[in-house]
C-alpha atoms as a PDB file:
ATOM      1  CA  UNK A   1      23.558  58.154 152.596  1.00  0.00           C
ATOM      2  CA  UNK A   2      27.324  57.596 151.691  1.00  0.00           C
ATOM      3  CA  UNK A   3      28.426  53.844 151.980  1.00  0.00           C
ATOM      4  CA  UNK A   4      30.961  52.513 154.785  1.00  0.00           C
ATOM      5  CA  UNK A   5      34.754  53.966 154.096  1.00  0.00           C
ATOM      6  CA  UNK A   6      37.092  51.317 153.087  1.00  0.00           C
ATOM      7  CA  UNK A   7      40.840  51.264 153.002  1.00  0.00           C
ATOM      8  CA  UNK A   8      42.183  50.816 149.330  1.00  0.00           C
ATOM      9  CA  UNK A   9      43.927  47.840 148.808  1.00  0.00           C
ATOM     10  CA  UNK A  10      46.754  49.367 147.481  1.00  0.00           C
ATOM     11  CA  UNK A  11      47.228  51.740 150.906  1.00  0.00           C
ATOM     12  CA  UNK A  12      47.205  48.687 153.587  1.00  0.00           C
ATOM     13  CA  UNK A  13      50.442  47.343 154.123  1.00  0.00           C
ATOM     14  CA  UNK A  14      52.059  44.231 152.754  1.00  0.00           C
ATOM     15  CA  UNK A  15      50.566  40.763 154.724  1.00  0.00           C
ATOM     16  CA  UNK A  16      53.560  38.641 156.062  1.00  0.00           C
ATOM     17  CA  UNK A  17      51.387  36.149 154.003  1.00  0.00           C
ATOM     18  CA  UNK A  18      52.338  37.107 151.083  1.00  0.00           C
ATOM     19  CA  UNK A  19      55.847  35.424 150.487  1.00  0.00           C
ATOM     20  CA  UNK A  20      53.748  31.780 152.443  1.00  0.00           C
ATOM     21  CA  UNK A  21      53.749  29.010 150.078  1.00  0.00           C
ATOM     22  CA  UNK A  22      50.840  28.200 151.447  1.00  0.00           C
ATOM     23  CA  UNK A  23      49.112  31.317 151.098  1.00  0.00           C
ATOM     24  CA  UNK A  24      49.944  31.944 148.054  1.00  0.00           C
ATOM     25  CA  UNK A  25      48.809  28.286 146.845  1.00  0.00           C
ATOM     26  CA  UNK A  26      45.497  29.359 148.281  1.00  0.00           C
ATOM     27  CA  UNK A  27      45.132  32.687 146.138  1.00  0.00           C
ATOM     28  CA  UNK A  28      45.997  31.234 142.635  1.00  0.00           C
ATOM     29  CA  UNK A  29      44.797  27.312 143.162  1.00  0.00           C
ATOM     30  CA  UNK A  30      42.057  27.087 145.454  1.00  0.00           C
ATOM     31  CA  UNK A  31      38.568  27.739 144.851  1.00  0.00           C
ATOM     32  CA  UNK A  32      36.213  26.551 147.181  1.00  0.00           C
ATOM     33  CA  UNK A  33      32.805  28.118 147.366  1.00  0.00           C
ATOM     34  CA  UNK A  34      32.914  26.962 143.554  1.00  0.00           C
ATOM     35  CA  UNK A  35      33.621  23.351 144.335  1.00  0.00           C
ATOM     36  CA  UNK A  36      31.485  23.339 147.628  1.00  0.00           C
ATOM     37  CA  UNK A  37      28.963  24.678 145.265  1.00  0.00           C
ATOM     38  CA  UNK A  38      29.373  21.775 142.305  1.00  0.00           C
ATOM     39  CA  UNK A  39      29.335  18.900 145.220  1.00  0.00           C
ATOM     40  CA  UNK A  40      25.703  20.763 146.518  1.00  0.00           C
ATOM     41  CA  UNK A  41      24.125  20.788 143.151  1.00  0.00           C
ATOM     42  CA  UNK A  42      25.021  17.164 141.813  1.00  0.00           C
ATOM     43  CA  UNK A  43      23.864  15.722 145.245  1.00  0.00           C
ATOM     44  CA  UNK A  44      21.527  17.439 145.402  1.00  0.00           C
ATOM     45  CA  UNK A  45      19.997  16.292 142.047  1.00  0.00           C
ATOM     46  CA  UNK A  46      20.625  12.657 142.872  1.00  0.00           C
ATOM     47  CA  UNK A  47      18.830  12.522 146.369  1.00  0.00           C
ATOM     48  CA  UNK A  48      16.479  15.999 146.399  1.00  0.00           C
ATOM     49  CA  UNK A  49      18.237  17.114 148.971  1.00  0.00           C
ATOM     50  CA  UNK A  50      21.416  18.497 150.553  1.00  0.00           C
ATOM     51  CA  UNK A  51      24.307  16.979 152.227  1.00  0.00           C
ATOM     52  CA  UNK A  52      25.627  17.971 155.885  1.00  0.00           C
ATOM     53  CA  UNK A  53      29.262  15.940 156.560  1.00  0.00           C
ATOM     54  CA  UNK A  54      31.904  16.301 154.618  1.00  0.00           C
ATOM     55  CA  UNK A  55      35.304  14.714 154.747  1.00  0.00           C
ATOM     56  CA  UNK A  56      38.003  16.282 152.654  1.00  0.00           C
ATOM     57  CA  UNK A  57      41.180  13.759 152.364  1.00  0.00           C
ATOM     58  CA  UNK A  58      44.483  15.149 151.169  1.00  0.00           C
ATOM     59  CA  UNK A  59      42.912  18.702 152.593  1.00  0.00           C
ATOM     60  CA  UNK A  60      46.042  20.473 153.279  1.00  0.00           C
ATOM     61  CA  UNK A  61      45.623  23.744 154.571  1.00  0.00           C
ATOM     62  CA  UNK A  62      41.765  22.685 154.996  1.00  0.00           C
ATOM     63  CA  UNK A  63      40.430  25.520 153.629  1.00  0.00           C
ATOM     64  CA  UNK A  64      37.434  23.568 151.715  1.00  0.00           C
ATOM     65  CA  UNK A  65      37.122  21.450 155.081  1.00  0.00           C
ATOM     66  CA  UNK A  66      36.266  25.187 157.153  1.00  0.00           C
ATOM     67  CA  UNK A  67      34.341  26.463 154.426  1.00  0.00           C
ATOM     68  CA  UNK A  68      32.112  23.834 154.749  1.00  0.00           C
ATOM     69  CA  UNK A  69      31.790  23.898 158.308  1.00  0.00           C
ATOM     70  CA  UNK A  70      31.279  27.917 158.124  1.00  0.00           C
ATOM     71  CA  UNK A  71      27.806  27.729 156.102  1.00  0.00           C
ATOM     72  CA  UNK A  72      25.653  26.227 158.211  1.00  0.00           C
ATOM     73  CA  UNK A  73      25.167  25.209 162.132  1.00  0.00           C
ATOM     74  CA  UNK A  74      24.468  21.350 160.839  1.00  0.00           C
ATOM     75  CA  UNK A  75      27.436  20.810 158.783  1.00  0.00           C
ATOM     76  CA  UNK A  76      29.993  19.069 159.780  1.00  0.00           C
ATOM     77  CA  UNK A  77      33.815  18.369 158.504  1.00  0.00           C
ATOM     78  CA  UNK A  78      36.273  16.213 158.755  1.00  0.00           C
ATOM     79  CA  UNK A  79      40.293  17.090 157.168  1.00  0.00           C
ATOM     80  CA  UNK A  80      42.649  14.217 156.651  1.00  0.00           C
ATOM     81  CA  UNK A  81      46.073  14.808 155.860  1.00  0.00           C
ATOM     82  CA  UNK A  82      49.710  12.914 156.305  1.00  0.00           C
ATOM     83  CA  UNK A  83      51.752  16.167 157.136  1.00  0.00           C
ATOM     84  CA  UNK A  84      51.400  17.692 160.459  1.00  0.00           C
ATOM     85  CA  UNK A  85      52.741  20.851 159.626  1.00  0.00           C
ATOM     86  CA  UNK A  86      50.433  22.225 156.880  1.00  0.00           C
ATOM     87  CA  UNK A  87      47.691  20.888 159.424  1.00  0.00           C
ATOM     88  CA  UNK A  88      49.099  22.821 161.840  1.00  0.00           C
ATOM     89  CA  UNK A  89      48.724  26.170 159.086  1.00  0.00           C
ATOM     90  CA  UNK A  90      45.091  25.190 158.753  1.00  0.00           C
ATOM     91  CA  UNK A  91      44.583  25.439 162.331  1.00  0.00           C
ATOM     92  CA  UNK A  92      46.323  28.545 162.793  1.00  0.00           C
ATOM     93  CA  UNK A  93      44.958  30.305 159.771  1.00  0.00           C
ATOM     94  CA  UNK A  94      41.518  28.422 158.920  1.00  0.00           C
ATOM     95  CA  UNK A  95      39.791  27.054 162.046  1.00  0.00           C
ATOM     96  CA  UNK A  96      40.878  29.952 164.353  1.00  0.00           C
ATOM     97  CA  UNK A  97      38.700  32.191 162.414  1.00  0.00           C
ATOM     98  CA  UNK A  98      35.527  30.270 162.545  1.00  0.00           C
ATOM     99  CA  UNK A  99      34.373  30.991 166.082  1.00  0.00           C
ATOM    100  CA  UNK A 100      31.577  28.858 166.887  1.00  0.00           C
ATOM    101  CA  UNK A 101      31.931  27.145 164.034  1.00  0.00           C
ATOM    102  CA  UNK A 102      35.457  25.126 164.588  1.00  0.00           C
ATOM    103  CA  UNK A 103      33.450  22.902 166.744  1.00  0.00           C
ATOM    104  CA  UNK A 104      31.971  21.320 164.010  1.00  0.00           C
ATOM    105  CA  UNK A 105      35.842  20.794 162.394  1.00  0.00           C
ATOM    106  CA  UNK A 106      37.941  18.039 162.868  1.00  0.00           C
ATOM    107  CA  UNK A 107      41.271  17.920 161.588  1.00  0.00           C
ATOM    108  CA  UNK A 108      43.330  14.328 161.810  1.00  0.00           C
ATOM    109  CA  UNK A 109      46.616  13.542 160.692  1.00  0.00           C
ATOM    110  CA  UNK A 110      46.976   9.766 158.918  1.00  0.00           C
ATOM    111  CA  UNK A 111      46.884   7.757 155.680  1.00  0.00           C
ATOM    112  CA  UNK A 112      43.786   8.586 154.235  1.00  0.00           C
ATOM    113  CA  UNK A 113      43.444   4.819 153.190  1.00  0.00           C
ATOM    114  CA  UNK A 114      43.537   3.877 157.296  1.00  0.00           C
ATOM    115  CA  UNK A 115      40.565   6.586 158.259  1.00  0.00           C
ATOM    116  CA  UNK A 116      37.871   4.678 160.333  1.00  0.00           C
ATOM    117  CA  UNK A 117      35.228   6.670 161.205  1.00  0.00           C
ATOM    118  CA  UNK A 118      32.799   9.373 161.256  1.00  0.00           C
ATOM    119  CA  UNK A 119      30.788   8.092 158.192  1.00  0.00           C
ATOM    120  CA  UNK A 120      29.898  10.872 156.055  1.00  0.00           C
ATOM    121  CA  UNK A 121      27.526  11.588 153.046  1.00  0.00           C
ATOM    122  CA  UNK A 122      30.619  13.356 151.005  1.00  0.00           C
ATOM    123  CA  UNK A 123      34.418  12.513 150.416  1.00  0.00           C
ATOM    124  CA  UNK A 124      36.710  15.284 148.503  1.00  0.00           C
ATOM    125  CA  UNK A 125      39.862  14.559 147.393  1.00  0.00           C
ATOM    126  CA  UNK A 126      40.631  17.288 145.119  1.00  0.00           C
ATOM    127  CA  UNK A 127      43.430  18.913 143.451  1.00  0.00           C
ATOM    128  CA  UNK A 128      44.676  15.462 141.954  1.00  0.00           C
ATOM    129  CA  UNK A 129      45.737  14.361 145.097  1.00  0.00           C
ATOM    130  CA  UNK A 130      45.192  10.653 145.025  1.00  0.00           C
ATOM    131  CA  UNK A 131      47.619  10.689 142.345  1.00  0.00           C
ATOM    132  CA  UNK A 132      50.458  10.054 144.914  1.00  0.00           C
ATOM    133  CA  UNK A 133      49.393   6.289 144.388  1.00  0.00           C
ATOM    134  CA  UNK A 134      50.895   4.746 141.812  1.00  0.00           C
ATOM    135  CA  UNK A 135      49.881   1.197 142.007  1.00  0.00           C
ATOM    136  CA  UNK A 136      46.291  -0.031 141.396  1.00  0.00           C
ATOM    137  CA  UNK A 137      46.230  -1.790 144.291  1.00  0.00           C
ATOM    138  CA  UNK A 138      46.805   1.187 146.595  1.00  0.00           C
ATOM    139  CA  UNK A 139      44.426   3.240 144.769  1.00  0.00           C
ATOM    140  CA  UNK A 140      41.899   0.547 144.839  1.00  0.00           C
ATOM    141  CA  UNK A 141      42.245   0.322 148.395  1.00  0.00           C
ATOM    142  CA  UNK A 142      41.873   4.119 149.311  1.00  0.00           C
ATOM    143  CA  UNK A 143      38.619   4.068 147.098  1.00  0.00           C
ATOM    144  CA  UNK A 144      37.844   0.817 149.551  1.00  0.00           C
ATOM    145  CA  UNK A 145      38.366   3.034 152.650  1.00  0.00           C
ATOM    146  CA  UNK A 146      36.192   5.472 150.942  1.00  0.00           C
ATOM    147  CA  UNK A 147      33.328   3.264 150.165  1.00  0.00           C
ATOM    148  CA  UNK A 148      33.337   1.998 153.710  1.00  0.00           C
ATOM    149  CA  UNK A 149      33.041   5.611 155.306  1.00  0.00           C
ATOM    150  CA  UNK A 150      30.099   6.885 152.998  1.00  0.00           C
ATOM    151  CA  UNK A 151      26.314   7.187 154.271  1.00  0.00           C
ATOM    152  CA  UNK A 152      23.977   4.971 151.768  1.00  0.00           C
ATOM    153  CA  UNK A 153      23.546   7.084 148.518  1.00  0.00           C
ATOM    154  CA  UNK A 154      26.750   8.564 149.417  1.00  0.00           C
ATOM    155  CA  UNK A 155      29.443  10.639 146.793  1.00  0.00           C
ATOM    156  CA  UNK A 156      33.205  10.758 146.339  1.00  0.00           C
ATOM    157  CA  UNK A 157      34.663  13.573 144.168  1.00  0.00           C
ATOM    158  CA  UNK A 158      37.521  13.158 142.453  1.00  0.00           C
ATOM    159  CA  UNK A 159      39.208  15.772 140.185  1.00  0.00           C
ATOM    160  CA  UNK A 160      41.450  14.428 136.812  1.00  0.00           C
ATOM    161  CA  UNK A 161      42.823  15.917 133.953  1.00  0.00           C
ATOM    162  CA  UNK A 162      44.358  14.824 130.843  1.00  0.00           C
ATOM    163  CA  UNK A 163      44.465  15.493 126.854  1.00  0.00           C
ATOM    164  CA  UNK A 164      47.815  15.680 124.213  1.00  0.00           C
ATOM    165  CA  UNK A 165      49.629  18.082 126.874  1.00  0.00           C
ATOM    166  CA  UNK A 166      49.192  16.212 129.894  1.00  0.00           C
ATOM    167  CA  UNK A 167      51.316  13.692 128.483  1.00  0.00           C
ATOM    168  CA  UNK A 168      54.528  15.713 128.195  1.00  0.00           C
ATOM    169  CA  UNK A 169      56.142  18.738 129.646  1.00  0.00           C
ATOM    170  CA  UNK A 170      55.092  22.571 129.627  1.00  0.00           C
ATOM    171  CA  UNK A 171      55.570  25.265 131.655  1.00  0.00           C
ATOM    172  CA  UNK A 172      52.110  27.449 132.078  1.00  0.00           C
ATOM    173  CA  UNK A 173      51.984  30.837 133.916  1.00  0.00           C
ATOM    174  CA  UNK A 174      49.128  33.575 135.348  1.00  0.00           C
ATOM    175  CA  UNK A 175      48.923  36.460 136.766  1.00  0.00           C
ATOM    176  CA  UNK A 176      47.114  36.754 140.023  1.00  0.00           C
ATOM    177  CA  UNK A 177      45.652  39.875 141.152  1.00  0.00           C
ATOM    178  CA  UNK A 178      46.035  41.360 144.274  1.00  0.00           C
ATOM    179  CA  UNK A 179      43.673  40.748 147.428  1.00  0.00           C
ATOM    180  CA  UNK A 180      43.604  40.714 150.721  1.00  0.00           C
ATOM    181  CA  UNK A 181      45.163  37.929 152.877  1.00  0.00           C
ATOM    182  CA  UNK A 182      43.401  35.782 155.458  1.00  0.00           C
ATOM    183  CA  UNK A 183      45.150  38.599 157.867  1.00  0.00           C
ATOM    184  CA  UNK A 184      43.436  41.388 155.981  1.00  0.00           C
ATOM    185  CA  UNK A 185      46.351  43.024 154.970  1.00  0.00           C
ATOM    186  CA  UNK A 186      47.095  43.260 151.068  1.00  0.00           C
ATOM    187  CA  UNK A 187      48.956  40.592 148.875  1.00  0.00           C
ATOM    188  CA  UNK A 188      50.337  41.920 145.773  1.00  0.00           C
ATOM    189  CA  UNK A 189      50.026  40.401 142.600  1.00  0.00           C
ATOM    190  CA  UNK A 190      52.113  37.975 141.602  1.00  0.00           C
ATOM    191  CA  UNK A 191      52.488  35.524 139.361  1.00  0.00           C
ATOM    192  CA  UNK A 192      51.868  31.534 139.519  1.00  0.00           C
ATOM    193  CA  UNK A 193      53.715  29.038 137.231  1.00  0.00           C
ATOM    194  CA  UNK A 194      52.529  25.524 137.115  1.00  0.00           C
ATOM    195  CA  UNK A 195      55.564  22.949 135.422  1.00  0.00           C
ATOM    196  CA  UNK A 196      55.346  19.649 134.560  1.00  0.00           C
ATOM    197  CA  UNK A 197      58.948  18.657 134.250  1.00  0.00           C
ATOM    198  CA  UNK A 198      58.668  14.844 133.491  1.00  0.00           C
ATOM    199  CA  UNK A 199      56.442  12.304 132.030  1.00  0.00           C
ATOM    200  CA  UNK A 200      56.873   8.020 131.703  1.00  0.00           C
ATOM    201  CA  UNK A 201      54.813   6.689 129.222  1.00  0.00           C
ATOM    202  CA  UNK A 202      55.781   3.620 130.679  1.00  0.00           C
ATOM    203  CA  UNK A 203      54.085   3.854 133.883  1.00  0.00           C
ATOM    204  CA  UNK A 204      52.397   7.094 133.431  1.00  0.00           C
ATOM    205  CA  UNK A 205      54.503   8.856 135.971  1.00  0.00           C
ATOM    206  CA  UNK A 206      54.472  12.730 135.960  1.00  0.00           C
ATOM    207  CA  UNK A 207      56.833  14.695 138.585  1.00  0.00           C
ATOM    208  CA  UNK A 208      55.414  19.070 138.244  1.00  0.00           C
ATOM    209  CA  UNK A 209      56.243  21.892 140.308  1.00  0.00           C
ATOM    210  CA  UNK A 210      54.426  24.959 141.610  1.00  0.00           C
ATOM    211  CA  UNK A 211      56.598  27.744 141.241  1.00  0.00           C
ATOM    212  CA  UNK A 212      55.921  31.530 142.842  1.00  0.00           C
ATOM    213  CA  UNK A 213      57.044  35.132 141.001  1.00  0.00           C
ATOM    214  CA  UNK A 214      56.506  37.821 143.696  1.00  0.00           C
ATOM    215  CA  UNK A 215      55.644  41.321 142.833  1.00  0.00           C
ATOM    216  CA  UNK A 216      59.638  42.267 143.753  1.00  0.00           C
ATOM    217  CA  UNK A 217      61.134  39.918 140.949  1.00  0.00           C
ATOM    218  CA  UNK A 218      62.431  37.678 143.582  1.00  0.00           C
ATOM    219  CA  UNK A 219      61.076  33.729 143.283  1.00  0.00           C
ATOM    220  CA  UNK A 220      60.262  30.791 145.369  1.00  0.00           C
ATOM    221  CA  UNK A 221      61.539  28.036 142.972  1.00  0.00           C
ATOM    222  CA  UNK A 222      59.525  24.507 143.258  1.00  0.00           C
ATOM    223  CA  UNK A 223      57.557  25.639 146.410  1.00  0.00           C
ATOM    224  CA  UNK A 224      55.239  22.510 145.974  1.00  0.00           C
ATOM    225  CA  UNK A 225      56.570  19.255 144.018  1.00  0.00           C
ATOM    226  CA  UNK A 226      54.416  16.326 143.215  1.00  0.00           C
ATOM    227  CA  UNK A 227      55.093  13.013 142.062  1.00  0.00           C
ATOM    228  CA  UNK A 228      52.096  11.492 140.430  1.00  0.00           C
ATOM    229  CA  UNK A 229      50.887   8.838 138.716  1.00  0.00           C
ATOM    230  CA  UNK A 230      48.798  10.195 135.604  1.00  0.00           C
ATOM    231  CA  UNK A 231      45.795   7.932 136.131  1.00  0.00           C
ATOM    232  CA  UNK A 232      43.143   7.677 132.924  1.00  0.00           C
ATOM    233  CA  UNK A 233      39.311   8.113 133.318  1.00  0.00           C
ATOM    234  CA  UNK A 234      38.786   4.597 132.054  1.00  0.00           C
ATOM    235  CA  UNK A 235      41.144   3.425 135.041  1.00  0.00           C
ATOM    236  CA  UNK A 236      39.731   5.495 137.587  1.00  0.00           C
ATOM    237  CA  UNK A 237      36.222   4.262 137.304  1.00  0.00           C
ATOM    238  CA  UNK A 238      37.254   0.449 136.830  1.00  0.00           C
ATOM    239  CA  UNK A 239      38.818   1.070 140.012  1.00  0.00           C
ATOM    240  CA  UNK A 240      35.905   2.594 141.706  1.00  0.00           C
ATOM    241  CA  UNK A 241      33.713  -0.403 140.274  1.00  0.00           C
ATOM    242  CA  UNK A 242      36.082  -2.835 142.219  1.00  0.00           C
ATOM    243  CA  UNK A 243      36.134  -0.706 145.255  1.00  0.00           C
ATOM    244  CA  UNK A 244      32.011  -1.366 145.815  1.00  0.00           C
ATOM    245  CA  UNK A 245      31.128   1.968 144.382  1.00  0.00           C
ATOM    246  CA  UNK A 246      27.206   1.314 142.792  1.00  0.00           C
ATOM    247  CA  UNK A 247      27.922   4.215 139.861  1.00  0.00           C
ATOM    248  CA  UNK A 248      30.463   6.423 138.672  1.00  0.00           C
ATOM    249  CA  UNK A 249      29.841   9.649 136.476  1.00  0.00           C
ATOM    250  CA  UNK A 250      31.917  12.152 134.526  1.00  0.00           C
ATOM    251  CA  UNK A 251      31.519  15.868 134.811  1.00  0.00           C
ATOM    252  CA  UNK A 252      33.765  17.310 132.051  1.00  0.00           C
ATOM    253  CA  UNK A 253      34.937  21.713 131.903  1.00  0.00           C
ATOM    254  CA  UNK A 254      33.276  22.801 128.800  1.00  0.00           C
ATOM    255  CA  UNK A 255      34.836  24.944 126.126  1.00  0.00           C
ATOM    256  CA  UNK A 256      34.246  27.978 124.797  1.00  0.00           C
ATOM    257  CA  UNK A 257      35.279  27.818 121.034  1.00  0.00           C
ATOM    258  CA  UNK A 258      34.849  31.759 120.448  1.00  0.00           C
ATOM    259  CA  UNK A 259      36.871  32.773 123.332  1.00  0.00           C
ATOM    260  CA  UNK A 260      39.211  29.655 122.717  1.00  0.00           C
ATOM    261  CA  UNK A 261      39.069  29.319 126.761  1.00  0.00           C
ATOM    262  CA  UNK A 262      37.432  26.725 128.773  1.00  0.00           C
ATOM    263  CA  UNK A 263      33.890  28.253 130.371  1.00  0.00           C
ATOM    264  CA  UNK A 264      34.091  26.884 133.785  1.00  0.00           C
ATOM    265  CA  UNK A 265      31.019  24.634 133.424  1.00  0.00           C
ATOM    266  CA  UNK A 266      31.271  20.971 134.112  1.00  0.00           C
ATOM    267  CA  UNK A 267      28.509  18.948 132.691  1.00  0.00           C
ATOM    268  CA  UNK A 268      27.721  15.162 132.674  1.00  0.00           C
ATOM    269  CA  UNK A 269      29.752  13.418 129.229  1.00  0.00           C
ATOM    270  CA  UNK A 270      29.823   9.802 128.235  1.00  0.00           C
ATOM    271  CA  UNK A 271      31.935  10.865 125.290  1.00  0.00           C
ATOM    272  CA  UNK A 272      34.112  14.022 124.206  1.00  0.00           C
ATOM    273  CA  UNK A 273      36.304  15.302 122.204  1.00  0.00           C
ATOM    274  CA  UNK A 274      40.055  14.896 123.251  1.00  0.00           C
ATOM    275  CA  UNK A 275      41.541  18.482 123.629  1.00  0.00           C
ATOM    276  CA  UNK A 276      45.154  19.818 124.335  1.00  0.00           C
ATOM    277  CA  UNK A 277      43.950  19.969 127.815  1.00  0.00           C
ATOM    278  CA  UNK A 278      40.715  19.170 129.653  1.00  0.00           C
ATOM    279  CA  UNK A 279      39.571  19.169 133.791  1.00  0.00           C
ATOM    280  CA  UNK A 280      37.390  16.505 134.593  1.00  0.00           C
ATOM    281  CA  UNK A 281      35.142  15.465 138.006  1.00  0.00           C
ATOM    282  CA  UNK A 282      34.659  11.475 138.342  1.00  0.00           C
ATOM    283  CA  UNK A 283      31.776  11.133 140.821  1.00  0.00           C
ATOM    284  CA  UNK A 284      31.360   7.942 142.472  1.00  0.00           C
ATOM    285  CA  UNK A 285      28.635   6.269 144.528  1.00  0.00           C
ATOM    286  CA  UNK A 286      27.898   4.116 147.302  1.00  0.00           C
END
C-alpha cells in the first residue's frame, strides 16, 4: 500500500517564524532530545535508574523544559528565567502545544539564584548561561541555590567551552537547512553566525553576538548579545566544591582526527589535550 501523502517542504508557504529571533535560535542552537538524552544516560549510570523533575534555569524559550515534560506522564518541569517576554514566547509557542502535558510545566520568572522550591533530581543550565556572573561569589551562590533544590544523589549540568580560540575573537558561520517551524509551515535555510567580538584577559570577560542571514540576503545584525565571564573548568568545579556539591565530573566532545571535526560524543576525561576549540559538560552532585 502507498504511504501517507505529504506536502514538500519546499511547496508550503513561508512560517511568519522564520524572520523570529527566537525561532531561528531554536533551529541552529538548540538541541534537546540530544541533551535530554546525555542527562538520562549519566544519571542513569550513577543511580540505576531514571530521573522524573527537571528544572531548567536560564531556559528561555523553554523548549528543553516542554520536552521533558512531553515524554512521559511522571515527569515534571520547572523553567526559570529573568525576562518575561521570551517566557511569554515559550508559553505561546512551547507549552500550548503539549495538551495534557503543560500541566506538568511550570514556567517562573526570577533570579535563578532566589528559586525556593520544588526540589528536583536535575538542574540544566545550558548554553553557557551562568556565564552572566562574573564574580565568584555570585556564581558560588547560584551553585548554593542549586545544591539546596536537588533530591539526595541529585545532578546539575553545566555546559563550558574553551581552548586557544576561546580566548580571542572569530567570527564562525553555518548553514542551516530548511525545516518546518513549530507552526508547520516551512523555514528556509539560512545561515547562523556566531561572533565573539571581545575578550579581557584580565578578568576573562568575553562580549559575542548571534547574528541571522535569511534566505533573501537581508540580516538581523546582533539578534542575541551576551556578556560573559569566560569561566575555566578548574574554577567551575572549585566552585561547585564550595557550594556543597559531593562530586563533580567532566564529560568532554571527542574528536574525530580523520574527519578533522568533533564526533558529538562526550565521554568522562580527567585529562585532555587542549584544542583550538573544545565543548565540555561539568556534572555536579549533591
Amino acid at each position: 500500500m502507498p504511504g501517507p501523502r505529504t506536502t514538500p517542504l519546499h511547496a508550503l508557504p513561508e512560517s511568519p517564524l522564520s524572520r523570529d529571533p527566537h525561532a531561528l535560535y531554536e533551529a541552529s542552537v538548540l538541541n534537546v532530545s540530544v541533551d535530554l538524552a546525555r542527562f538520562a544516560r549519566i544519571y542513569r549510570s550513577a543511580h540505576g535508574r531514571g530521573f522524573k523533575t527537571l528544572r531548567e534555569d536560564f531556559c528561555g524559550t523553554a523548549a528543553l523544559t516542554c520536552a521533558w515534560a512531553r515524554r512521559r506522564p511522571d515527569h515534571r518541569a520547572l523553567g526559570v528565567d529573568l525576562d518575561p517576554e521570551v517566557l511569554d514566547w515559550g508559553r505561546r509557542h512551547h507549552v500550548t502545544r503539549l495538551g495534557a502535558a503543560a500541566e506538568r510545566v511550570t514556567l517562573r520568572q526570577g533570579d535563578v539564584r532566589a528559586v525556593r522550591g520544588p526540589h528536583v533530581d536535575v538542574v540544566a543550565a545550558l548554553n553557557f548561561s551562568y556565564w552572566v556572573f562574573h564574580e565568584r561569589d555570585a556564581l558560588r551562590d547560584y551553585f548554593r541555590n542549586v545544591h539546596r533544590s536537588l533530591t539526595p544523589g541529585g545532578m546539575l549540568f553545566l555546559d563550558a567551552f574553551g581552548g586557544h580560540a576561546a580566548m580571542g575573537t572569530l567570527e564562525e558561520r553555518r548553514r542551516i537547512s530548511a525545516t518546518n517551524a513549530l507552526d508547520g509551515l516551512r523555514m528556509p535555510s539560512f545561515t547562523y553566525v556566531w561572533q565573539q567580538a571581545r575578550f579581557n584577559p584580565v578578568d576573562h570577560g568575553l562580549r559575542c553576538y548571534i547574528h541571522f542571514r535569511l534566505g533573501d540576503g537581508t540580516w538581523l545584525k546582533r539578534a542575541f548579545r551576551y556578556d560573559w565571564r569566560l569561566w575555566t573548568l578548574p574554577e567551575i568545579q572549585e566552585l561547585m566544591r564550595e557550594a556543597g556539591f559531593s562530586s563533580s565530573a567532566l564529560y568532554v566532545e571527542g574528536w574525530d582526527e580523520r574527519a578533522h571535526e568533533s564526533n558529538g560524543r562526550y565521554l568522562p576525561r580527567r585529562r585532555f589535550e587542549n584544542q583550538e576549540g573544545w565543548l565540555a559538560y561539568v556534572v555536579g552532585r549533591r
